[in-house]
N, C-alpha and C. Protein backbone atom coordinates (compact mmCIF):
# COMPACT_ATOMS: atom_id res chain seq x y z
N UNK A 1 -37.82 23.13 -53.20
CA UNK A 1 -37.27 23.07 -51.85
C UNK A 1 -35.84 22.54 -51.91
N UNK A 2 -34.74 23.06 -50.88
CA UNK A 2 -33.97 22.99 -50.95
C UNK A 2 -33.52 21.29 -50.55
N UNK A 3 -32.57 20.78 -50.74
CA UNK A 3 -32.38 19.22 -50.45
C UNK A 3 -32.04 19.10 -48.57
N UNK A 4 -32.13 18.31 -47.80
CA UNK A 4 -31.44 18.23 -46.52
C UNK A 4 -30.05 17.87 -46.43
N UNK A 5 -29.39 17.93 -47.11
CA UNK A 5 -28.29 16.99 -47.16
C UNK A 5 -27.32 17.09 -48.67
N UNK A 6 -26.31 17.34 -48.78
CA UNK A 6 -25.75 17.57 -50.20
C UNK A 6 -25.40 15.52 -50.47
N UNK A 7 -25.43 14.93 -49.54
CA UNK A 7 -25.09 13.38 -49.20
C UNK A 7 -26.38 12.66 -50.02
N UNK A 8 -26.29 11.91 -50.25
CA UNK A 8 -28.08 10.60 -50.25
C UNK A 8 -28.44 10.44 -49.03
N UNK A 9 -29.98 10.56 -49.22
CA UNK A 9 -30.82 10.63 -48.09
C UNK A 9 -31.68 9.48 -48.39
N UNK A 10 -31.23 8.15 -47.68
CA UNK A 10 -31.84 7.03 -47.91
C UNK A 10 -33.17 6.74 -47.76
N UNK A 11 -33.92 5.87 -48.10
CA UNK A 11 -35.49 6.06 -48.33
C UNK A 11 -35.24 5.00 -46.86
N UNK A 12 -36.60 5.26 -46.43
CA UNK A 12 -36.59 4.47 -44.79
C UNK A 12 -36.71 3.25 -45.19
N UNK A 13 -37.16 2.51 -46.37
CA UNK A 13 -37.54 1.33 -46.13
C UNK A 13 -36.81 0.49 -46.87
N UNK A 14 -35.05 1.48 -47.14
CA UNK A 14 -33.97 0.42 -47.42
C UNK A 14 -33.20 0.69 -45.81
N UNK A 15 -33.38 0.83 -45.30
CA UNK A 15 -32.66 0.72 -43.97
C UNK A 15 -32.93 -0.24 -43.09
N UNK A 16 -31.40 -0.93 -42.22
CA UNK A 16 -31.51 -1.76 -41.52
C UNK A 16 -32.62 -1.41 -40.80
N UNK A 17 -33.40 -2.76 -40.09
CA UNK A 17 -33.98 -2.49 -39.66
C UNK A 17 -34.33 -1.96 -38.13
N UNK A 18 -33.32 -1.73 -37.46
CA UNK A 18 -33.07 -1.15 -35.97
C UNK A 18 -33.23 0.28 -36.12
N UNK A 19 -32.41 1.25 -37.42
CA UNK A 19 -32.53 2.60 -37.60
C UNK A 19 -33.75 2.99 -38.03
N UNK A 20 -34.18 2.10 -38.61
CA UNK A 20 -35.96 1.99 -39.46
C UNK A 20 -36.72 2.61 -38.14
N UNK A 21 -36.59 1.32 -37.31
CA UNK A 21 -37.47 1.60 -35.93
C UNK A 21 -37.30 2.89 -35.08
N UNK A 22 -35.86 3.06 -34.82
CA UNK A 22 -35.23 4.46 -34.10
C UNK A 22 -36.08 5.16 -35.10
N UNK A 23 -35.74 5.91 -36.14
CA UNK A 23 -36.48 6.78 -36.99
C UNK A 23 -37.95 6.56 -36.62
N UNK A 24 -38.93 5.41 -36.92
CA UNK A 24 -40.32 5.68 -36.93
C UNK A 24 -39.87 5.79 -35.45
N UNK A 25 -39.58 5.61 -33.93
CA UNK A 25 -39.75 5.96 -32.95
C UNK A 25 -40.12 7.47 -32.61
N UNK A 26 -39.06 8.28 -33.11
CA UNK A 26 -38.77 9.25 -33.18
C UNK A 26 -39.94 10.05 -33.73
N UNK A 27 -40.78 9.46 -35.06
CA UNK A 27 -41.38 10.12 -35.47
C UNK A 27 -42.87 9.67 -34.84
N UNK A 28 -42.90 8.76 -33.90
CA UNK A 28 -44.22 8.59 -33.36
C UNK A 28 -44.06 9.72 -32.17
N UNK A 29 -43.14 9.86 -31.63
CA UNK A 29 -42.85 10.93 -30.50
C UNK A 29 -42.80 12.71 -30.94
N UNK A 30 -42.29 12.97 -31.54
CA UNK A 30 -42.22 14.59 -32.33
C UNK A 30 -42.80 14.57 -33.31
N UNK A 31 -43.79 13.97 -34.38
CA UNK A 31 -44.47 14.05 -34.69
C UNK A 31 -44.09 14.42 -36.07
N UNK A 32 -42.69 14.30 -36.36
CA UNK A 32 -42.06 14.37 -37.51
C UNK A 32 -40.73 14.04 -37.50
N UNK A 33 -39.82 13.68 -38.63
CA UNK A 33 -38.74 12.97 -38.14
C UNK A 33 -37.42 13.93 -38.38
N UNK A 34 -36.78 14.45 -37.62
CA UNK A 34 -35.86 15.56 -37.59
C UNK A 34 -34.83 15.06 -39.02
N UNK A 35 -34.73 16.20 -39.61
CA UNK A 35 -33.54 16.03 -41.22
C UNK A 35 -32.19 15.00 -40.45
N UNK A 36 -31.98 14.98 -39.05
CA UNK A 36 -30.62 14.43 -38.62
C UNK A 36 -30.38 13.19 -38.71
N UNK A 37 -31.76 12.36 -38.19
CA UNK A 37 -31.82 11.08 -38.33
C UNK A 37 -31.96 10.61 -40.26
N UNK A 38 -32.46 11.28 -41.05
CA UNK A 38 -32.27 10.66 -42.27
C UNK A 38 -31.10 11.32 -42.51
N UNK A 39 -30.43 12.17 -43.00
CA UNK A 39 -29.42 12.13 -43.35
C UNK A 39 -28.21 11.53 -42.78
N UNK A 40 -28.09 11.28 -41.15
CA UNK A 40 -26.91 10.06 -40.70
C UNK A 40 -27.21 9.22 -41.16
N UNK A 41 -28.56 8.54 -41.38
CA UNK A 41 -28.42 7.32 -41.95
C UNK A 41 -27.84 6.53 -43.22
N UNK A 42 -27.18 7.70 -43.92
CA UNK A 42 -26.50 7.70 -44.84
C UNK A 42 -25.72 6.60 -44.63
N UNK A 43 -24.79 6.52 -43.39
CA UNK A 43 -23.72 5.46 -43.21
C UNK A 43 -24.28 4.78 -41.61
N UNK A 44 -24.66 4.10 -41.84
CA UNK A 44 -25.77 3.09 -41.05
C UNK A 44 -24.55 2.98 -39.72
N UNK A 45 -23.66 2.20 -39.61
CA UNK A 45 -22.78 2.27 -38.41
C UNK A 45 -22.40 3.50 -37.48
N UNK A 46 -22.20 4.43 -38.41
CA UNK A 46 -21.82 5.87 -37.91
C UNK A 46 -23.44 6.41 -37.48
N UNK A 47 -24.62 6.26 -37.60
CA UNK A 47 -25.60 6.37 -37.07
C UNK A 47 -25.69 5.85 -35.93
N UNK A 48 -25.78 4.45 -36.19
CA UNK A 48 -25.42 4.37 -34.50
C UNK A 48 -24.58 4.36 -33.41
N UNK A 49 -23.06 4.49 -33.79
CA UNK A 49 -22.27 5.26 -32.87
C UNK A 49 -22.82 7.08 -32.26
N UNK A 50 -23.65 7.52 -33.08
CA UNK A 50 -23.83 8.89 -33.14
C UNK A 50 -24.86 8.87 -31.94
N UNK A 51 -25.86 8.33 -32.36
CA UNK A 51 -27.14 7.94 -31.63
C UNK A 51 -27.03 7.26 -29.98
N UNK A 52 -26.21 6.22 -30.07
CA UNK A 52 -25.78 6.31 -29.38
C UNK A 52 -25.20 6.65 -28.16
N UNK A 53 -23.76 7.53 -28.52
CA UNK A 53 -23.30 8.85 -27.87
C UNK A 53 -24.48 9.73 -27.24
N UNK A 54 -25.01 10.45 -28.06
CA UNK A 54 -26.07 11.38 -27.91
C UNK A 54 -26.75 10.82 -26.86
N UNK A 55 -27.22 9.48 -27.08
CA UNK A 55 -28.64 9.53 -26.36
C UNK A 55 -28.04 9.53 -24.57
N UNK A 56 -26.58 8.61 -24.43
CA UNK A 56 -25.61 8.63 -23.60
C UNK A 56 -25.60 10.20 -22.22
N UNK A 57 -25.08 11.04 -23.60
CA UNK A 57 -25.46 12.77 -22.95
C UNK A 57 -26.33 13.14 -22.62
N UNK A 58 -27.24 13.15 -23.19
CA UNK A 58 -28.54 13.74 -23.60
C UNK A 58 -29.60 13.02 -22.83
N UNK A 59 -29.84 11.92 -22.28
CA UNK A 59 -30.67 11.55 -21.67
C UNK A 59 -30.44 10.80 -20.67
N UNK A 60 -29.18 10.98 -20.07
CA UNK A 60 -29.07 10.57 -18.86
C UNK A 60 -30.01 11.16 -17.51
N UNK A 61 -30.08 10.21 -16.42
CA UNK A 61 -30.94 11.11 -15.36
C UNK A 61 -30.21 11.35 -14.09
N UNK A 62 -29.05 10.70 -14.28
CA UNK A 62 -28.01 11.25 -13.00
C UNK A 62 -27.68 12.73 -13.70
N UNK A 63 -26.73 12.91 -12.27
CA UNK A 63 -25.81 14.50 -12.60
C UNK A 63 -26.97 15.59 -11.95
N UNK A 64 -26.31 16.63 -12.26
CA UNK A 64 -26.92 17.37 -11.69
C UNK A 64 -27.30 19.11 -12.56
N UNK A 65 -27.35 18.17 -14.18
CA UNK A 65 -27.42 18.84 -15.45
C UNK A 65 -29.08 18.77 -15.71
N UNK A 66 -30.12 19.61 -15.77
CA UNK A 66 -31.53 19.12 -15.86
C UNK A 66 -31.21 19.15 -17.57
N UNK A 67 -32.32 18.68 -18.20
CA UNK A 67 -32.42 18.71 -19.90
C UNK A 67 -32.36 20.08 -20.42
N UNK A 68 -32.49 21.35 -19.98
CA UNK A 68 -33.09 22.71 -20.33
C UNK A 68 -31.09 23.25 -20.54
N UNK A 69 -30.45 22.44 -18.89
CA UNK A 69 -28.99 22.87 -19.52
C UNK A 69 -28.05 22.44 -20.54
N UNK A 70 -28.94 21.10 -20.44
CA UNK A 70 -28.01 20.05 -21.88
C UNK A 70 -28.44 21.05 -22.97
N UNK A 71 -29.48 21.07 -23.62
CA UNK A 71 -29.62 22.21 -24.22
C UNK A 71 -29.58 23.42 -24.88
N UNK A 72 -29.19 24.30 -23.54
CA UNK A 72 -28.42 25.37 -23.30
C UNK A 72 -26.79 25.15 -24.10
N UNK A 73 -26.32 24.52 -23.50
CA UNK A 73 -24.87 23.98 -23.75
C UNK A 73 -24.95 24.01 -25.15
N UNK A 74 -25.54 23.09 -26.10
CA UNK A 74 -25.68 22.66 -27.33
C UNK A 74 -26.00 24.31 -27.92
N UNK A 75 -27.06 24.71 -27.38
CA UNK A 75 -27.13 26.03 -28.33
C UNK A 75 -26.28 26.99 -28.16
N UNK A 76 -26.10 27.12 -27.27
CA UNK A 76 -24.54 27.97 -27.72
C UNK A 76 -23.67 27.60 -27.89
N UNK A 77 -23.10 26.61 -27.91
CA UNK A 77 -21.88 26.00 -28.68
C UNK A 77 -21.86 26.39 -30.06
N UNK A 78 -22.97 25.37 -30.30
CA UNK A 78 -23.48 25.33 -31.63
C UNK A 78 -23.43 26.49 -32.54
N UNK A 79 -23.91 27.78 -31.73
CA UNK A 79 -24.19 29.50 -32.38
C UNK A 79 -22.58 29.39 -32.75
N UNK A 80 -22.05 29.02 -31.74
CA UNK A 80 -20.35 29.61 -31.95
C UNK A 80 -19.81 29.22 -32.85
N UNK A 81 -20.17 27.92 -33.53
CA UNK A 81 -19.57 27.09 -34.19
C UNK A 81 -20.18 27.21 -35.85
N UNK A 82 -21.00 28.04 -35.87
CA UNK A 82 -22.16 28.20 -36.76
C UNK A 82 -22.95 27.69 -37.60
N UNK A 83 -23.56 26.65 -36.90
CA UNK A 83 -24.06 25.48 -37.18
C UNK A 83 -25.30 25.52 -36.75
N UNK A 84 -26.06 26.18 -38.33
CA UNK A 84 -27.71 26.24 -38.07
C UNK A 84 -28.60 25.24 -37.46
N UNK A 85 -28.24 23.98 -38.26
CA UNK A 85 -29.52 22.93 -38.02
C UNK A 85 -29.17 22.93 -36.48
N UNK A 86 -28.01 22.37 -35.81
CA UNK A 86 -28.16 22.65 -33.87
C UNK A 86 -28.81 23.56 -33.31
N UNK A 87 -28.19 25.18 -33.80
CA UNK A 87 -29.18 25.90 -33.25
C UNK A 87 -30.39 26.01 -33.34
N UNK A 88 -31.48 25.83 -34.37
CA UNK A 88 -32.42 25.38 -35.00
C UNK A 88 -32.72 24.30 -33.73
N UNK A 89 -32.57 23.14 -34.25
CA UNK A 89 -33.35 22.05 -33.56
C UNK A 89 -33.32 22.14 -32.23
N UNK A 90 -31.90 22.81 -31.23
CA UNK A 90 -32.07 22.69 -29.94
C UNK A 90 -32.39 23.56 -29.55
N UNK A 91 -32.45 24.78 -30.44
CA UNK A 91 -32.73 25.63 -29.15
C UNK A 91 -34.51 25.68 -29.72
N UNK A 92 -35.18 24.52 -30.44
CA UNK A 92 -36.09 24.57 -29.97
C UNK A 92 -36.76 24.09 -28.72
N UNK A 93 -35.80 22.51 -28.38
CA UNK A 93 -35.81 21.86 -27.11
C UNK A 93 -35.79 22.45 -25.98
N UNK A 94 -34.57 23.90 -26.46
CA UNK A 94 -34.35 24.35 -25.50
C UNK A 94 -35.70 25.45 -25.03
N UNK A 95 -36.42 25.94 -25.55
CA UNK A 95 -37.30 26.60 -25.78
C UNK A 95 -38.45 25.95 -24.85
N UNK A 96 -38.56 24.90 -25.24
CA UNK A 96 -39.56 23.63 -24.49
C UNK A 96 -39.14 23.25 -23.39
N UNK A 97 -37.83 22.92 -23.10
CA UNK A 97 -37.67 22.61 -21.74
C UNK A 97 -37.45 23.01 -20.74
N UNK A 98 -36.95 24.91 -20.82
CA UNK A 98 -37.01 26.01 -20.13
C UNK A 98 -37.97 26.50 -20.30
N UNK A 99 -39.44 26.25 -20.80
CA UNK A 99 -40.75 26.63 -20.65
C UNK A 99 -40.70 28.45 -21.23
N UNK A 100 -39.46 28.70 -21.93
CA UNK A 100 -39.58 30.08 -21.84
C UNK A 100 -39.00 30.08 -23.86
N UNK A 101 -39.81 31.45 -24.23
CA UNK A 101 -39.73 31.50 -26.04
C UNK A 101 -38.49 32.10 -26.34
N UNK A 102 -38.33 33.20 -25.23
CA UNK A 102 -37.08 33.73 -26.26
C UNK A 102 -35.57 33.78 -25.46
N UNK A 103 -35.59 32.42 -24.95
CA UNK A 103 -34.15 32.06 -24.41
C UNK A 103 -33.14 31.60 -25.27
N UNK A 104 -33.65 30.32 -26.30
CA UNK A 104 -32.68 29.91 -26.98
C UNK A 104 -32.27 30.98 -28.06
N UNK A 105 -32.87 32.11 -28.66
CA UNK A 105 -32.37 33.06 -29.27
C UNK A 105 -31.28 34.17 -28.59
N UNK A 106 -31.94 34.01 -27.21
CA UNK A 106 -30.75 34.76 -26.70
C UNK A 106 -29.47 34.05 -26.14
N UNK A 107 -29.85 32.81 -25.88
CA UNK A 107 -28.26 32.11 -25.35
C UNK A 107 -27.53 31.92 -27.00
N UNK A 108 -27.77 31.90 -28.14
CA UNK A 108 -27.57 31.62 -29.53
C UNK A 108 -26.92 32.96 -29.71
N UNK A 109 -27.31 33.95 -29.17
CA UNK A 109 -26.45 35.62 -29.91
C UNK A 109 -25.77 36.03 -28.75
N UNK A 110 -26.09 36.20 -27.59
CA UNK A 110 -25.05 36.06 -26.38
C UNK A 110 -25.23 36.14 -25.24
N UNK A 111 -24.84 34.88 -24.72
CA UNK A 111 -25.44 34.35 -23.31
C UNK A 111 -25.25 34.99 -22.05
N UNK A 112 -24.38 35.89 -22.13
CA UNK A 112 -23.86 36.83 -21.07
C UNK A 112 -25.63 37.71 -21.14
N UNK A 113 -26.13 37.52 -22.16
CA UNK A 113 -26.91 39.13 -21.77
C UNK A 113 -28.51 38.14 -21.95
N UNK A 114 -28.45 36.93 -21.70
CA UNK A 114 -29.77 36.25 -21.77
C UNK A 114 -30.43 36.00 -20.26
N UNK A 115 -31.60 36.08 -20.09
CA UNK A 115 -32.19 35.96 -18.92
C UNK A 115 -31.83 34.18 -18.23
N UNK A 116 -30.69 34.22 -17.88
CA UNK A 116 -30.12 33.13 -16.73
C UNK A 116 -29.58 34.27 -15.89
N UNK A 117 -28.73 33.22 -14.60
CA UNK A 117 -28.43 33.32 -13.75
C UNK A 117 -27.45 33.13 -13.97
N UNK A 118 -26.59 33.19 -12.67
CA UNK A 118 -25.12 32.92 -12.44
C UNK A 118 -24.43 31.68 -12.35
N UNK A 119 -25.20 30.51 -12.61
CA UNK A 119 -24.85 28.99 -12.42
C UNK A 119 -25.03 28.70 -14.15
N UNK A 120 -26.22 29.36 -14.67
CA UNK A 120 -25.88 28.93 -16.01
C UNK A 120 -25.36 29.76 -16.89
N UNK A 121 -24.93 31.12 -16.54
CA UNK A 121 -23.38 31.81 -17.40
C UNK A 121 -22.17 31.22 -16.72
N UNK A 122 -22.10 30.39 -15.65
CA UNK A 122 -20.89 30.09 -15.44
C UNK A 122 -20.85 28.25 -16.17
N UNK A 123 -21.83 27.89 -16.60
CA UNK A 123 -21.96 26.79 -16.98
C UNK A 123 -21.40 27.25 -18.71
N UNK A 124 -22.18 27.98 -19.17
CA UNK A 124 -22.01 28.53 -20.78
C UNK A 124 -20.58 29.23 -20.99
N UNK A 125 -20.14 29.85 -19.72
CA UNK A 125 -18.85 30.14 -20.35
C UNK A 125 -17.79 29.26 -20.21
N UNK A 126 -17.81 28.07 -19.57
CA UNK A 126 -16.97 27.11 -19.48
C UNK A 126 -17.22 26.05 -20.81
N UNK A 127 -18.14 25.97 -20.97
CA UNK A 127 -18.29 25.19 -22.27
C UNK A 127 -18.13 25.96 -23.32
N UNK A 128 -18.36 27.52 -23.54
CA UNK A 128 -17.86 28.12 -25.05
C UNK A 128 -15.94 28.21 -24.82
N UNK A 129 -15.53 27.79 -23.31
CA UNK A 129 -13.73 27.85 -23.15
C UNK A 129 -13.87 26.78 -23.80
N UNK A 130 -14.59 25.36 -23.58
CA UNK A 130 -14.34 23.99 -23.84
C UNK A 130 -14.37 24.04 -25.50
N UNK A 131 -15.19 24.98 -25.90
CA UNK A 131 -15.32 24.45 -27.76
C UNK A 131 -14.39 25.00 -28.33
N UNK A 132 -13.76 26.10 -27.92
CA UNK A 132 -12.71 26.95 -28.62
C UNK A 132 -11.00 26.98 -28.05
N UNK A 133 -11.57 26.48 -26.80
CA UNK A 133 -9.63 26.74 -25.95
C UNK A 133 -9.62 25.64 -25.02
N UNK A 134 -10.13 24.75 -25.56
CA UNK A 134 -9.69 23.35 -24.17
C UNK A 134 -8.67 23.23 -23.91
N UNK A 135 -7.70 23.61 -24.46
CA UNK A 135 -5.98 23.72 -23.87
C UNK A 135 -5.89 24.35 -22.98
N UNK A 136 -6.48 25.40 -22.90
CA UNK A 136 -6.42 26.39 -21.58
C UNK A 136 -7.46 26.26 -20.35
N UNK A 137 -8.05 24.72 -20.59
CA UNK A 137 -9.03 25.23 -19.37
C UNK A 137 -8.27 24.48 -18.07
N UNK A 138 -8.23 24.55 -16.83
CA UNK A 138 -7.29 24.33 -15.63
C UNK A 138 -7.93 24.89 -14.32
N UNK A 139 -7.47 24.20 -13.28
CA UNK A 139 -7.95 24.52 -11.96
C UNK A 139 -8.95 25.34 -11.66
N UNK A 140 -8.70 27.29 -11.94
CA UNK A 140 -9.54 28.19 -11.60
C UNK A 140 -11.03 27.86 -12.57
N UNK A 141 -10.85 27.05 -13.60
CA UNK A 141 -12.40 26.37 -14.20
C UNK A 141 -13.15 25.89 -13.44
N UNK A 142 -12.45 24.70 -12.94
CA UNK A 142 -13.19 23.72 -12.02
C UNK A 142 -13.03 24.66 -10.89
N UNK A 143 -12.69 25.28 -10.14
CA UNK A 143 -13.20 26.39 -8.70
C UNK A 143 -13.97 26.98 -9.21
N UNK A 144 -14.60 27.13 -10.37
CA UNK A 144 -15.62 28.31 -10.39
C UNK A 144 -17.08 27.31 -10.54
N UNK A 145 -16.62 26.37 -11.35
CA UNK A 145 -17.42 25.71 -12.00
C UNK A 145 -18.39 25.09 -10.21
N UNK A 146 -17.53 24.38 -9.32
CA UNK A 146 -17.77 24.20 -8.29
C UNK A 146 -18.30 25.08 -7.03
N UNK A 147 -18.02 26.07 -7.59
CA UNK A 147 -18.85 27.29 -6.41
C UNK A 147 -20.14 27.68 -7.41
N UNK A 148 -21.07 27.05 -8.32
CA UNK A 148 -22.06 27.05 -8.28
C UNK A 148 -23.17 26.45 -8.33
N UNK A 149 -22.03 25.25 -7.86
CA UNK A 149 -22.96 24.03 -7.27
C UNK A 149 -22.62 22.55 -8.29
N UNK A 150 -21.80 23.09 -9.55
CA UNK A 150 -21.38 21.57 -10.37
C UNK A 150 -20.14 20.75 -9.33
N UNK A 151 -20.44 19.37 -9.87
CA UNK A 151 -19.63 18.53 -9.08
C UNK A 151 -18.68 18.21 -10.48
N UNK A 152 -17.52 17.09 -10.06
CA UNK A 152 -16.54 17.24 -11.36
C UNK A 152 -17.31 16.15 -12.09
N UNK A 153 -18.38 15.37 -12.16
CA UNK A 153 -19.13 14.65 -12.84
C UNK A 153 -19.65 15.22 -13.89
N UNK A 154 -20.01 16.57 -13.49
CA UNK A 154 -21.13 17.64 -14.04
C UNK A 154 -20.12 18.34 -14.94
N UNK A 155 -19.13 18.70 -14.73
CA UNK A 155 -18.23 19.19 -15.21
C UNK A 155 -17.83 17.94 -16.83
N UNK A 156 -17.72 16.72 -16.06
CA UNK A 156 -17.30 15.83 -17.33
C UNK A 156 -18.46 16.28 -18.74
N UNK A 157 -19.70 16.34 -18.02
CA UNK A 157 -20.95 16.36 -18.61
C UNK A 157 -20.72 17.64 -19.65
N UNK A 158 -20.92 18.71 -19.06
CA UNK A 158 -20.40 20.24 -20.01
C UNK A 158 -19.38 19.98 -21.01
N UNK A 159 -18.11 19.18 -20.84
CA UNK A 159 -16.85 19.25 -21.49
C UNK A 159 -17.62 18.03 -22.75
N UNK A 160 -18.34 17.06 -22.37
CA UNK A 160 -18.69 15.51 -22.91
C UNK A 160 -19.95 16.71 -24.32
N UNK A 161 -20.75 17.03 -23.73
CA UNK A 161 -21.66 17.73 -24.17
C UNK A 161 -21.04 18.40 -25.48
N UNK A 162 -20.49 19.21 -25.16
CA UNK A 162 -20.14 20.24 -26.16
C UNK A 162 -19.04 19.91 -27.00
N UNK A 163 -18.18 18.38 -26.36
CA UNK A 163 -17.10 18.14 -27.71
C UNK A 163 -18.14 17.36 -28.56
N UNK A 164 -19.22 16.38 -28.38
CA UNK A 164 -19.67 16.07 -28.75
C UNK A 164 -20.56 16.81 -29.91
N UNK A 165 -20.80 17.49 -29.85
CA UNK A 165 -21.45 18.74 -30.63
C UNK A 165 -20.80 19.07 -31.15
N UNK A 166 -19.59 19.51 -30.96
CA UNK A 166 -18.54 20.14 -31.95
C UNK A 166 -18.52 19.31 -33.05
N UNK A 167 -18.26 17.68 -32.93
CA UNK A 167 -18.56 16.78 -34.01
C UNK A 167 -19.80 16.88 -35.24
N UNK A 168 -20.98 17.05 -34.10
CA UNK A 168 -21.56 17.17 -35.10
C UNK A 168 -22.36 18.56 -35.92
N UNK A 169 -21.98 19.34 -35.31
CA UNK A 169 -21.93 20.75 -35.86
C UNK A 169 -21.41 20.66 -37.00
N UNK A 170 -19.82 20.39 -37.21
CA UNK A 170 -18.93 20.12 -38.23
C UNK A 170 -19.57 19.38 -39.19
N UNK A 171 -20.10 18.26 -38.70
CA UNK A 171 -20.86 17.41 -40.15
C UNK A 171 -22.07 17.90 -40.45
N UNK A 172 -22.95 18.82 -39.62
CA UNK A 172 -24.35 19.02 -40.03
C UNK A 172 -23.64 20.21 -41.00
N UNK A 173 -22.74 21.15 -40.89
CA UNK A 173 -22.03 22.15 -41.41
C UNK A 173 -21.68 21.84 -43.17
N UNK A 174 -20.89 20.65 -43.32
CA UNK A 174 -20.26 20.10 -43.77
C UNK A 174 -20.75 19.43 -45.36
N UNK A 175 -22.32 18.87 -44.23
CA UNK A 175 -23.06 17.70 -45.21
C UNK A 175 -24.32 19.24 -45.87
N UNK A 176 -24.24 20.27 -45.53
CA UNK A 176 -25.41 21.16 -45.48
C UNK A 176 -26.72 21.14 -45.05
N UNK A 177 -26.66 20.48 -44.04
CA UNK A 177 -27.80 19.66 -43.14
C UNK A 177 -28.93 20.44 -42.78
N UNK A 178 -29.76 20.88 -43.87
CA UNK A 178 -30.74 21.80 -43.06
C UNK A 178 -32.03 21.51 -41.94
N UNK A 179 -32.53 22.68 -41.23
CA UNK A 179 -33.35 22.18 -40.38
C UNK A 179 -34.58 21.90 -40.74
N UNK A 180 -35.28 21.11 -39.76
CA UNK A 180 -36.82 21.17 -40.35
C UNK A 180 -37.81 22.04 -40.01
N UNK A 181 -38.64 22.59 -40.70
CA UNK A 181 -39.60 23.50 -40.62
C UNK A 181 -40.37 23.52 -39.60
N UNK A 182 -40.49 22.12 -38.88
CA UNK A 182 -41.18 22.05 -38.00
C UNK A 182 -40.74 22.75 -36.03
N UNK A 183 -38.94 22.78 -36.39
CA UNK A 183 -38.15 23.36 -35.27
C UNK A 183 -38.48 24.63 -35.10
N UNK A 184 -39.05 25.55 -36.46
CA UNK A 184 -39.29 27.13 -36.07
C UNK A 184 -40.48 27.43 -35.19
N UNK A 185 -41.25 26.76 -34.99
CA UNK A 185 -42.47 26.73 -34.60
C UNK A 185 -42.41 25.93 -32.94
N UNK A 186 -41.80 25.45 -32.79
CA UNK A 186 -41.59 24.38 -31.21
C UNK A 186 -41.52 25.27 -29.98
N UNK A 187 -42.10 25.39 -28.92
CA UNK A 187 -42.07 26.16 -28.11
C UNK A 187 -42.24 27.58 -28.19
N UNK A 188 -42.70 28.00 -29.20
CA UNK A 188 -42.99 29.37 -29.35
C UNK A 188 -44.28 29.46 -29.45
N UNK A 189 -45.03 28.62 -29.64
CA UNK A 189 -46.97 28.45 -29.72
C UNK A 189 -47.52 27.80 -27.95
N UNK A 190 -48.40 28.52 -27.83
CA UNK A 190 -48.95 27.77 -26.43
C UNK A 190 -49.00 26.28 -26.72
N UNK A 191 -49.35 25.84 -25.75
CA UNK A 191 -49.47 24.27 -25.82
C UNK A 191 -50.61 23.83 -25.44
């Protein structure tokens, strides 16, 4: 089997003990512990700035972003950026939290032609402007972004989302971060 990580992948039970706990948390909840959390733990501080961040985006309950679009966002970014383990891991989330199997494959190859609507292609194409041309995004963004119901909070959220990802796309890219076996299988089996 191939390694997760071209980096050292620290054994859990030399790790501080706060990431120790995050990790077994994680793995009392999904039922296995995603390649992301052991291989950040490589550099224990930068884990938890990462973790952090993330959990910041990602699990907030204001806004007016449900979890299925955080998601969304991440997997196609991510496709763009070509950064398996994201697409992999979220768009299994994403899979699970839009209750539907073959969305995150289609927002991953192209979201224009995936079964959404008009609030979340106008959500996806403002965030694939945000990963590739944030220099150019300006006024007529936010008017569009706002005639389908985002507020400029929501807007921070899309732009926050997907630079954030861009980060770690680059390092899951980088470090050769593969996914876990257990992401192919997530939302594609009844429950």
């Amino acid at each position: 089997m191939n390694p997760i990580s071209r980096f050292p992948v620290p054994e859990l039970t030399a790790l501080p003990v706060d990431i120790r706990e995050k990790i077994l948390a994680v793995q009392e909840k999904a039922g296995f512990v995603p390649n992301v959390f052991l291989t950040l733990a490589h550099r224990p501080e930068e884990f938890r700035a990462f973790f952090a961040y993330h959990d910041a985006l990602m699990l907030k309950s204001s806004g007016n972003l449900s979890k299925a679009d955080r998601e969304m966002i991440v997997t196609a970014t991510s496709a763009r950026n070509q950064c398996l383990y994201c697409v992999v891991a979220h768009g299994a989330l994403l899979r699970i939290y839009a209750k539907k199997t073959l969305l995150a494959d289609q927002v991953a190859v192209n979201h224009r032609k995936a079964d959404i609507g008009p609030r979340e292609q106008a959500m996806l194409d403002f965030a694939l402007k945000v990963c590739q041309e944030s220099h150019n995004v300006g006024d007529a963004d936010y008017l569009k972004l706002h005639a389908h119901g985002f507020d400029d909070e929501d807007i921070w959220d899309i732009a926050a989302i997907t630079a954030f990802f861009g980060l770690s796309n680059r390092m899951a890219n980088v470090i050769s971060m593969r996914p876990n076996d257990e992401f192919f299988l997530m939302g594609r089996t009844s429950r």
